[in-house]
C-alpha atoms as a PDB file:
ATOM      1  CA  UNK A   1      -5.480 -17.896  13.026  1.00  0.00           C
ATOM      2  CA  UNK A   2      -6.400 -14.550  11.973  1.00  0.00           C
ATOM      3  CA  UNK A   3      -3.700 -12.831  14.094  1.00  0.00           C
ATOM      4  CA  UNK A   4      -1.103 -15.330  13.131  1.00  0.00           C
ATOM      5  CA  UNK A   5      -1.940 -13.799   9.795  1.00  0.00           C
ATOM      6  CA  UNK A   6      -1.473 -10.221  10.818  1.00  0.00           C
ATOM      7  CA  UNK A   7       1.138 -10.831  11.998  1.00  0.00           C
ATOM      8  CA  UNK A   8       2.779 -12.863   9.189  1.00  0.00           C
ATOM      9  CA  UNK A   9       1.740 -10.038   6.935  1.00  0.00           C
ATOM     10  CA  UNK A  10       3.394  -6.770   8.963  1.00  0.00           C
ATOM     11  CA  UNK A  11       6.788  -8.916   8.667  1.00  0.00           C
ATOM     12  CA  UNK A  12       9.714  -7.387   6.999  1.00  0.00           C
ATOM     13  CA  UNK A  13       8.304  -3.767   5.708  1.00  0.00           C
ATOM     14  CA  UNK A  14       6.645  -0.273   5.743  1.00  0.00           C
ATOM     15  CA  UNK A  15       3.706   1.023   3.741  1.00  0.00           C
ATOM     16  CA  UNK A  16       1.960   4.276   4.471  1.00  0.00           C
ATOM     17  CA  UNK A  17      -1.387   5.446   3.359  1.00  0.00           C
ATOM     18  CA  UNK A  18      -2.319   9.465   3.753  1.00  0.00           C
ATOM     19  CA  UNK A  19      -5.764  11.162   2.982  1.00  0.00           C
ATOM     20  CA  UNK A  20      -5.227  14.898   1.904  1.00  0.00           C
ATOM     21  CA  UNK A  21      -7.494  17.439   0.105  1.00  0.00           C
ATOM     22  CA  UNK A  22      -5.731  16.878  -2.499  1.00  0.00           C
ATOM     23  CA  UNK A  23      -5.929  13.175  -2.713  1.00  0.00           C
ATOM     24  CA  UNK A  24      -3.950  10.331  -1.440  1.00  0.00           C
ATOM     25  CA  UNK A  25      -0.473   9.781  -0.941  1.00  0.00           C
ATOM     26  CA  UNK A  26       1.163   6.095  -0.668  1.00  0.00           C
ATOM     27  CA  UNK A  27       5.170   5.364   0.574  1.00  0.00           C
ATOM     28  CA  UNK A  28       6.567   2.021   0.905  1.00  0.00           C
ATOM     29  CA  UNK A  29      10.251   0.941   1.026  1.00  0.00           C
ATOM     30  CA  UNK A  30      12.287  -1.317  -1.067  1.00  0.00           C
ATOM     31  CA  UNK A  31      13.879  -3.839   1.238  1.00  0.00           C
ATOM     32  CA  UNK A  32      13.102  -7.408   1.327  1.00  0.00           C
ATOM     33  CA  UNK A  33      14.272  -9.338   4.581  1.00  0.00           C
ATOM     34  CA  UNK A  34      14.638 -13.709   4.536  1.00  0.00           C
ATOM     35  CA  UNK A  35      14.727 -13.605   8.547  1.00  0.00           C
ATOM     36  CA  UNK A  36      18.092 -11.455   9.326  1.00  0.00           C
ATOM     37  CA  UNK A  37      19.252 -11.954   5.600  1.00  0.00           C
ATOM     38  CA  UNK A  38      18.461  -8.338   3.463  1.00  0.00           C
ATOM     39  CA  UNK A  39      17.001 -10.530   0.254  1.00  0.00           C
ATOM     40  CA  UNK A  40      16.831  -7.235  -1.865  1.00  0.00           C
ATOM     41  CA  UNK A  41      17.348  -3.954  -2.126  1.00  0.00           C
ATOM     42  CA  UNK A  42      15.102  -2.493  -4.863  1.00  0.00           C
ATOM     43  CA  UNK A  43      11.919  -4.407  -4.591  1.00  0.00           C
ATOM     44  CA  UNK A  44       8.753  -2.580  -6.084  1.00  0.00           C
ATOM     45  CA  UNK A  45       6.103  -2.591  -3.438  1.00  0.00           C
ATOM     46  CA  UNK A  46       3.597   0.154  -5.065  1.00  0.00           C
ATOM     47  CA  UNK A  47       1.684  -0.947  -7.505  1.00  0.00           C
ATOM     48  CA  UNK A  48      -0.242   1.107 -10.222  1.00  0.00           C
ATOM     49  CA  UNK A  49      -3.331  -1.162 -10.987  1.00  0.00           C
ATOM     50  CA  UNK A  50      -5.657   1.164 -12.998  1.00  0.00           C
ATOM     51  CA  UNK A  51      -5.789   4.501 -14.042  1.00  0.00           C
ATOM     52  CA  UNK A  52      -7.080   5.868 -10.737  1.00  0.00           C
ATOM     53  CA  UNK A  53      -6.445   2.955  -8.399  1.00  0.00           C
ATOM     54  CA  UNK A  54      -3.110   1.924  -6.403  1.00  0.00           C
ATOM     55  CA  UNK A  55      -1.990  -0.145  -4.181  1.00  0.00           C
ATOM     56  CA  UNK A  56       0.848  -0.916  -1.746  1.00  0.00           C
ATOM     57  CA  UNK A  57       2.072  -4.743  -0.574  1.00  0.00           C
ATOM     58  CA  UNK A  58       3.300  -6.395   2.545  1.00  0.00           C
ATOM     59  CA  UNK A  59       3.926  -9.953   3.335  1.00  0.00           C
ATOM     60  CA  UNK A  60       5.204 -12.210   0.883  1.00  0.00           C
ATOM     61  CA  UNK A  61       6.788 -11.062  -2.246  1.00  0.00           C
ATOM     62  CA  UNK A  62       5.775 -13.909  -4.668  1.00  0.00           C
ATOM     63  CA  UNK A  63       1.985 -14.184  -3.634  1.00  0.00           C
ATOM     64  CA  UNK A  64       2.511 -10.119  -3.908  1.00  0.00           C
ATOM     65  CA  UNK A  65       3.386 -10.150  -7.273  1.00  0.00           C
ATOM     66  CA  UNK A  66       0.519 -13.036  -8.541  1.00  0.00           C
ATOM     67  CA  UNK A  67      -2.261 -10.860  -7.125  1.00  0.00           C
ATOM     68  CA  UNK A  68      -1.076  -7.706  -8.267  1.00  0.00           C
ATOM     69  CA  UNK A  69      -1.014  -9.459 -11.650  1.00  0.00           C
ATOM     70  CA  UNK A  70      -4.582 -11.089 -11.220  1.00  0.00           C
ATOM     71  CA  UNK A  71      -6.290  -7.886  -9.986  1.00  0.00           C
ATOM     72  CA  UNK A  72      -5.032  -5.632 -13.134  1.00  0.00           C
ATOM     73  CA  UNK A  73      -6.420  -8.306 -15.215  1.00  0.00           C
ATOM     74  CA  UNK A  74      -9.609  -8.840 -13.813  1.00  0.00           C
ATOM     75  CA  UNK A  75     -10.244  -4.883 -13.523  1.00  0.00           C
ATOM     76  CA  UNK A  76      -9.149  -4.902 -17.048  1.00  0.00           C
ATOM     77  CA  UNK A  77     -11.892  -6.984 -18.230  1.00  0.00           C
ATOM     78  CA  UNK A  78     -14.404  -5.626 -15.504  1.00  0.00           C
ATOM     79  CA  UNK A  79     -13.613  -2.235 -18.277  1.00  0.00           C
ATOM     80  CA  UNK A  80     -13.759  -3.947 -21.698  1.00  0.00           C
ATOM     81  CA  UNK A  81     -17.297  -5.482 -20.379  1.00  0.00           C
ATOM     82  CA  UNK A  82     -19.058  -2.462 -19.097  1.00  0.00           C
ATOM     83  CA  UNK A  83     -17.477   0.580 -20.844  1.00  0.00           C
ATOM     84  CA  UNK A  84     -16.345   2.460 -17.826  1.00  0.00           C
ATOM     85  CA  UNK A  85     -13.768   2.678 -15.252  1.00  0.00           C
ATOM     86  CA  UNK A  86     -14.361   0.505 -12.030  1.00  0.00           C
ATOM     87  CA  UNK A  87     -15.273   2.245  -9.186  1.00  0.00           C
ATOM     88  CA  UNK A  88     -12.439   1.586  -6.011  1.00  0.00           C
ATOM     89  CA  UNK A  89     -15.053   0.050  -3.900  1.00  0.00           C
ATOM     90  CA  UNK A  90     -15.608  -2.413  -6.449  1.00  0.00           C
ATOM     91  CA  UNK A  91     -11.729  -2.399  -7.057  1.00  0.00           C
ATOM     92  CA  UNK A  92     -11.244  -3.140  -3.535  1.00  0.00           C
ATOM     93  CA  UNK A  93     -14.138  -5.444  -3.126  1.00  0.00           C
ATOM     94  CA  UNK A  94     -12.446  -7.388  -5.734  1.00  0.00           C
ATOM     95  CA  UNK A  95      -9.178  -7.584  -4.113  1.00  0.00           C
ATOM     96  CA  UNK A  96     -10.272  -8.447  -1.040  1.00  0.00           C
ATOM     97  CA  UNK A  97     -12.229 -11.344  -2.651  1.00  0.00           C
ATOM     98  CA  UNK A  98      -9.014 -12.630  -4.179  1.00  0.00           C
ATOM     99  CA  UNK A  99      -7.335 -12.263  -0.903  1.00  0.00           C
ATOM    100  CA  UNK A 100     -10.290 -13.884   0.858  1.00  0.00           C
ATOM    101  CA  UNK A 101     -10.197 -17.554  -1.636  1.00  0.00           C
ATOM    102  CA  UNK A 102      -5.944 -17.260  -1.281  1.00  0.00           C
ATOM    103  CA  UNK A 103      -5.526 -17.798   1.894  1.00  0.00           C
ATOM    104  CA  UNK A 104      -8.498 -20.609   2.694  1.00  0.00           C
ATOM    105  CA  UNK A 105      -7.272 -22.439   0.125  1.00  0.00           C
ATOM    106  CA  UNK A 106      -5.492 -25.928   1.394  1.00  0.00           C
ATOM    107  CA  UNK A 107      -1.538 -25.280   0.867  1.00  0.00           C
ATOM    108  CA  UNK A 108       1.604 -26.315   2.581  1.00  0.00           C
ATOM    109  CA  UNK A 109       2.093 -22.650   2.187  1.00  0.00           C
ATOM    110  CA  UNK A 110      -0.644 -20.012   2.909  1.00  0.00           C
ATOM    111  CA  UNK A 111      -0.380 -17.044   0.888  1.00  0.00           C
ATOM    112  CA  UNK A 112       0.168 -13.829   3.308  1.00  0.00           C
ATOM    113  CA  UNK A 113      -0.655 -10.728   1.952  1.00  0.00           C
ATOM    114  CA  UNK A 114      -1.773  -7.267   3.325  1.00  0.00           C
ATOM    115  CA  UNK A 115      -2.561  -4.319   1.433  1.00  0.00           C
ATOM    116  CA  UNK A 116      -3.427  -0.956   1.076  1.00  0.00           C
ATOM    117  CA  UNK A 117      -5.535   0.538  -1.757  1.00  0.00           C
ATOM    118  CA  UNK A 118      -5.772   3.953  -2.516  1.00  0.00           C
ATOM    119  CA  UNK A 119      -8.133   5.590  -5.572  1.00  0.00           C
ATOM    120  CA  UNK A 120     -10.228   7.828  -7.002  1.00  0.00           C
ATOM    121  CA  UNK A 121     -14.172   7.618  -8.621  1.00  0.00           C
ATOM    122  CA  UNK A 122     -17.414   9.549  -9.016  1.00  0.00           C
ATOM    123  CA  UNK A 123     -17.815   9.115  -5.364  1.00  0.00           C
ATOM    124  CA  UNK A 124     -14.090  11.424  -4.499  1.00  0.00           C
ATOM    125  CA  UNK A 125     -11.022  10.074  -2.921  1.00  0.00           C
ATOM    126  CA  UNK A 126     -11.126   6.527  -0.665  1.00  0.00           C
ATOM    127  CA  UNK A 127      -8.041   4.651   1.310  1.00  0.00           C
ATOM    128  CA  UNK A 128      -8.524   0.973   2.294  1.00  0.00           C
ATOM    129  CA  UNK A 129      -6.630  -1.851   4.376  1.00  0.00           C
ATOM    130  CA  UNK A 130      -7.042  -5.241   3.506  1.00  0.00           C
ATOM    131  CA  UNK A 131      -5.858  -7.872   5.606  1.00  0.00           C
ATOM    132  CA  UNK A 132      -4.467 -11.155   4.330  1.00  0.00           C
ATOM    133  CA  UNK A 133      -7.819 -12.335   5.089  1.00  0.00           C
ATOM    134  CA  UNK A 134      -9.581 -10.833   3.152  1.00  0.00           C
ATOM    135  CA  UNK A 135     -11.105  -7.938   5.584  1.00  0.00           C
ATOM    136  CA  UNK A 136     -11.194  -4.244   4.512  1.00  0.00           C
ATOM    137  CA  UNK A 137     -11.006  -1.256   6.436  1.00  0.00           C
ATOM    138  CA  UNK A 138     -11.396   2.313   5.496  1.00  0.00           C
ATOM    139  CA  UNK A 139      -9.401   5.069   6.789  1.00  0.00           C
ATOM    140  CA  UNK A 140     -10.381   9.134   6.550  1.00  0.00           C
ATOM    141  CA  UNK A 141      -7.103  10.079   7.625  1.00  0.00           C
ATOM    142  CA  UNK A 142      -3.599   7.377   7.883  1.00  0.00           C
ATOM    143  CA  UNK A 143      -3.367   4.031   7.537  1.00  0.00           C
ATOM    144  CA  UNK A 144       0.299   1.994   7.904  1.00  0.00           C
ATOM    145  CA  UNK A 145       0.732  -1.451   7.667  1.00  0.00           C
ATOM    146  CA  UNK A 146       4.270  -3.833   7.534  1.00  0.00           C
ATOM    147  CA  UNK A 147       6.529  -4.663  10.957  1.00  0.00           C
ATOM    148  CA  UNK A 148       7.625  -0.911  10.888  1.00  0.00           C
ATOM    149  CA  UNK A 149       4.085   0.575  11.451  1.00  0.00           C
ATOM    150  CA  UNK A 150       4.369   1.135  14.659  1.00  0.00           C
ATOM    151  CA  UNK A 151       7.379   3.496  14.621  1.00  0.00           C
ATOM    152  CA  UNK A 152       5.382   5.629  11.236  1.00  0.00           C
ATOM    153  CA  UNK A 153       2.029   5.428  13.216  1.00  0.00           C
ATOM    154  CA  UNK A 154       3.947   7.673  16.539  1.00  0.00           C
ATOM    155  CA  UNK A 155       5.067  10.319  14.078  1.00  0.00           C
ATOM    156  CA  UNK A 156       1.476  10.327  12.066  1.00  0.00           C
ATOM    157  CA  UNK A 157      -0.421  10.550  15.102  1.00  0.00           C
ATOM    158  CA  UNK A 158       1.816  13.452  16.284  1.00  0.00           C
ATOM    159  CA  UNK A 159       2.072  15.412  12.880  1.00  0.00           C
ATOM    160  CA  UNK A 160      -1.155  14.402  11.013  1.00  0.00           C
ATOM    161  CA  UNK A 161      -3.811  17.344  10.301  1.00  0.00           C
ATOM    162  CA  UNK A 162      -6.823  17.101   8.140  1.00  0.00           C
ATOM    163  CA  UNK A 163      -6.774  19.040   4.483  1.00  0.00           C
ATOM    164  CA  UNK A 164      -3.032  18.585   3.948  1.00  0.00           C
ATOM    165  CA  UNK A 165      -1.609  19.633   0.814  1.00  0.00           C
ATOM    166  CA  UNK A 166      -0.254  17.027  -1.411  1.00  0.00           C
ATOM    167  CA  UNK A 167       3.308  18.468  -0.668  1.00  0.00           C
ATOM    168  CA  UNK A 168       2.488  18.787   3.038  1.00  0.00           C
ATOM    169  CA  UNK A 169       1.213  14.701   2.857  1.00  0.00           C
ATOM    170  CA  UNK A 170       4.416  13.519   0.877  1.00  0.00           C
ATOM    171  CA  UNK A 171       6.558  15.607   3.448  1.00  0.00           C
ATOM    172  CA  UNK A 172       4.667  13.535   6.259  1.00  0.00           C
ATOM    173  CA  UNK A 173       4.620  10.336   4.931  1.00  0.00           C
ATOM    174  CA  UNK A 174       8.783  10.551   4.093  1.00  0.00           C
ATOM    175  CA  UNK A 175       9.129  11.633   7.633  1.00  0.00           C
ATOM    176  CA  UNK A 176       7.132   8.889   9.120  1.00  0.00           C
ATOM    177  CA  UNK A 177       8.738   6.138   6.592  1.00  0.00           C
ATOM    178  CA  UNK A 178      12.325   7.289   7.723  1.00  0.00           C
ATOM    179  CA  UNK A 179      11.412   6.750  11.301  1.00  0.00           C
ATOM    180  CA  UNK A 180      10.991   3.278  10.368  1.00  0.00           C
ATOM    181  CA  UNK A 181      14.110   3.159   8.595  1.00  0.00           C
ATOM    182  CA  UNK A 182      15.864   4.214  11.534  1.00  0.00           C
ATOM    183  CA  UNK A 183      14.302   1.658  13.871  1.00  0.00           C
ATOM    184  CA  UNK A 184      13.130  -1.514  12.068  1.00  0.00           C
ATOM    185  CA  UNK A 185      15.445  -3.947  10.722  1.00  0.00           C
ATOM    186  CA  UNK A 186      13.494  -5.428   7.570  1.00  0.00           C
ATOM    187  CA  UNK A 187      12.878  -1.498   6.870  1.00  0.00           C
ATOM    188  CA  UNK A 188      15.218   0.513   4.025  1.00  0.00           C
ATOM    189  CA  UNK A 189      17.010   0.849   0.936  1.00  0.00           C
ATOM    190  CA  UNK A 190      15.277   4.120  -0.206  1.00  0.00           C
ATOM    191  CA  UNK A 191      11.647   4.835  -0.751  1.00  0.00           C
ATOM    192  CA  UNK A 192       8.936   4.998  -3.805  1.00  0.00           C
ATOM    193  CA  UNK A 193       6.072   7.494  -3.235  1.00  0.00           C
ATOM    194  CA  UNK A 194       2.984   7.364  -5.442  1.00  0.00           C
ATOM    195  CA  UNK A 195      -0.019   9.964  -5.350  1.00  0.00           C
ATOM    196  CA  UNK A 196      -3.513   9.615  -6.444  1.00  0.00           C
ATOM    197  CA  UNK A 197      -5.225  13.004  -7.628  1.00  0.00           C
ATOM    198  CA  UNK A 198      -7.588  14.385 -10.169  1.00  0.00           C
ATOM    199  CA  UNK A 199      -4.898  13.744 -12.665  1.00  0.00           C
ATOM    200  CA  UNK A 200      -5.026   9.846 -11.325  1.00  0.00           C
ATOM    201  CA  UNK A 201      -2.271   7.549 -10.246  1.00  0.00           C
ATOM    202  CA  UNK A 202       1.620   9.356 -10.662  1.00  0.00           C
ATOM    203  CA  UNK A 203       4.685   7.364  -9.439  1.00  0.00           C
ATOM    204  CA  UNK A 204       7.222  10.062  -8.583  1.00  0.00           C
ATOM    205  CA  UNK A 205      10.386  10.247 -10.128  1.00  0.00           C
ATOM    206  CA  UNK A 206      13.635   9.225  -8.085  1.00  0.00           C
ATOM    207  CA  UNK A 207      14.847  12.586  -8.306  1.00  0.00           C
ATOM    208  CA  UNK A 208      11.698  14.466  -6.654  1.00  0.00           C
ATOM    209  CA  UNK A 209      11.869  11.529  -3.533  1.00  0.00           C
ATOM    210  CA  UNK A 210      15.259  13.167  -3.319  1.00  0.00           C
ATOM    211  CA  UNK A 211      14.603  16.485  -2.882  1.00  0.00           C
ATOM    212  CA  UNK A 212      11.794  15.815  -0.178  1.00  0.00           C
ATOM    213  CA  UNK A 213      13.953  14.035   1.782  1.00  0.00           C
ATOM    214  CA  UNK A 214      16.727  16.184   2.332  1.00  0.00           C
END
């Protein structure tokens, strides 16, 4: 069951996760594939979900879309109740959690979702996997997840070096996303790039994609 789920959940995308000094930088594309039919074009598959904390999605778009939504407001009244920030291991704990009761719940139709999560706390900078099962994994260097992860994962392991700078990281993880692009189908239509830093979460503007991809 478990790998029917895996596999369910790297269908139709690419998401990359990279650990730099300078923080953490997440890429995902914008196509959404129905089988060999290109659904969309400009689907949002970063997520901003608190000040600090992001996250990227794979799987299916609708059960996407209702966790994103219940996460950023259960993290929003995790804040209002103690004061402070959550921390991302509680963020991801949480998320995992939701993940977890989603897909053991009776359905004609499972909901499939894998994730990454990338933040910052007290603690410094963390990157997480979680599987549409709930299971989390932490990473100290890459992560990639979607059906085109094994075309980004050749060119990370190749290129990859600890304490990248945040331009060197963005510069990787556009290079490994476009070898994906190249090769797997459900893979395209442009990228989004979001980094985490001391400054917090920062979506980058169309415009600045451009530039490091030419």
């Amino acid at each position: 069951m478990e790998g029917n789920l895996e596999k369910e959940a790297r269908k139709g995308t690419t998401t990359i996760g990279l650990v730099c000094k300078d923080g953490i930088v997440l890429v995902a594309d914008r196509r959404v594939s129905a089988g060999y039919f290109i659904a969309s074009k400009k689907i949002k598959k970063i997520y901003k979900i608190t000040t600090n904390v992001a996250v990227t999605t794979a799987g299916m778009v609708s059960d996407a879309q209702l966790v994103i939504k219940l996460i950023q407001a259960e993290l929003r009244l995790k804040k209002i109740r103690t004061g402070k920030e959550p921390s991302v291991k509680e963020s991801v704990n949480l998320l995992a959690a939701i993940l977890y009761s989603n897909i053991r719940r009776p359905s004609m139709l499972p909901s499939i979702v894998g994730m990454l999560l990338g933040g910052k706390d007290e603690e410094g900078f963390h990157l997480f996997e979680i599987g549409p099962d709930g299971s989390i994994t932490e990473a100290d260097d890459f992560i990639s997840n979607g059906s085109g992860s094994p075309l980004a994962y050749g060119v990370l392991e190749a290129m990859y070096q600890k304490n990248m700078s945040l331009q060197e990281a963005i510069k990787l993880a556009t290079k490994a996303i476009n070898s994906a692009i190249q090769r797997d189908m459900p893979t395209g239509d442009g990228i989004d790039i979001v980094t985490i830093t001391e400054k917090g979460v920062e979506i980058l503007p169309t415009k600045q994609i451009e530039r490091v991809i030419q």
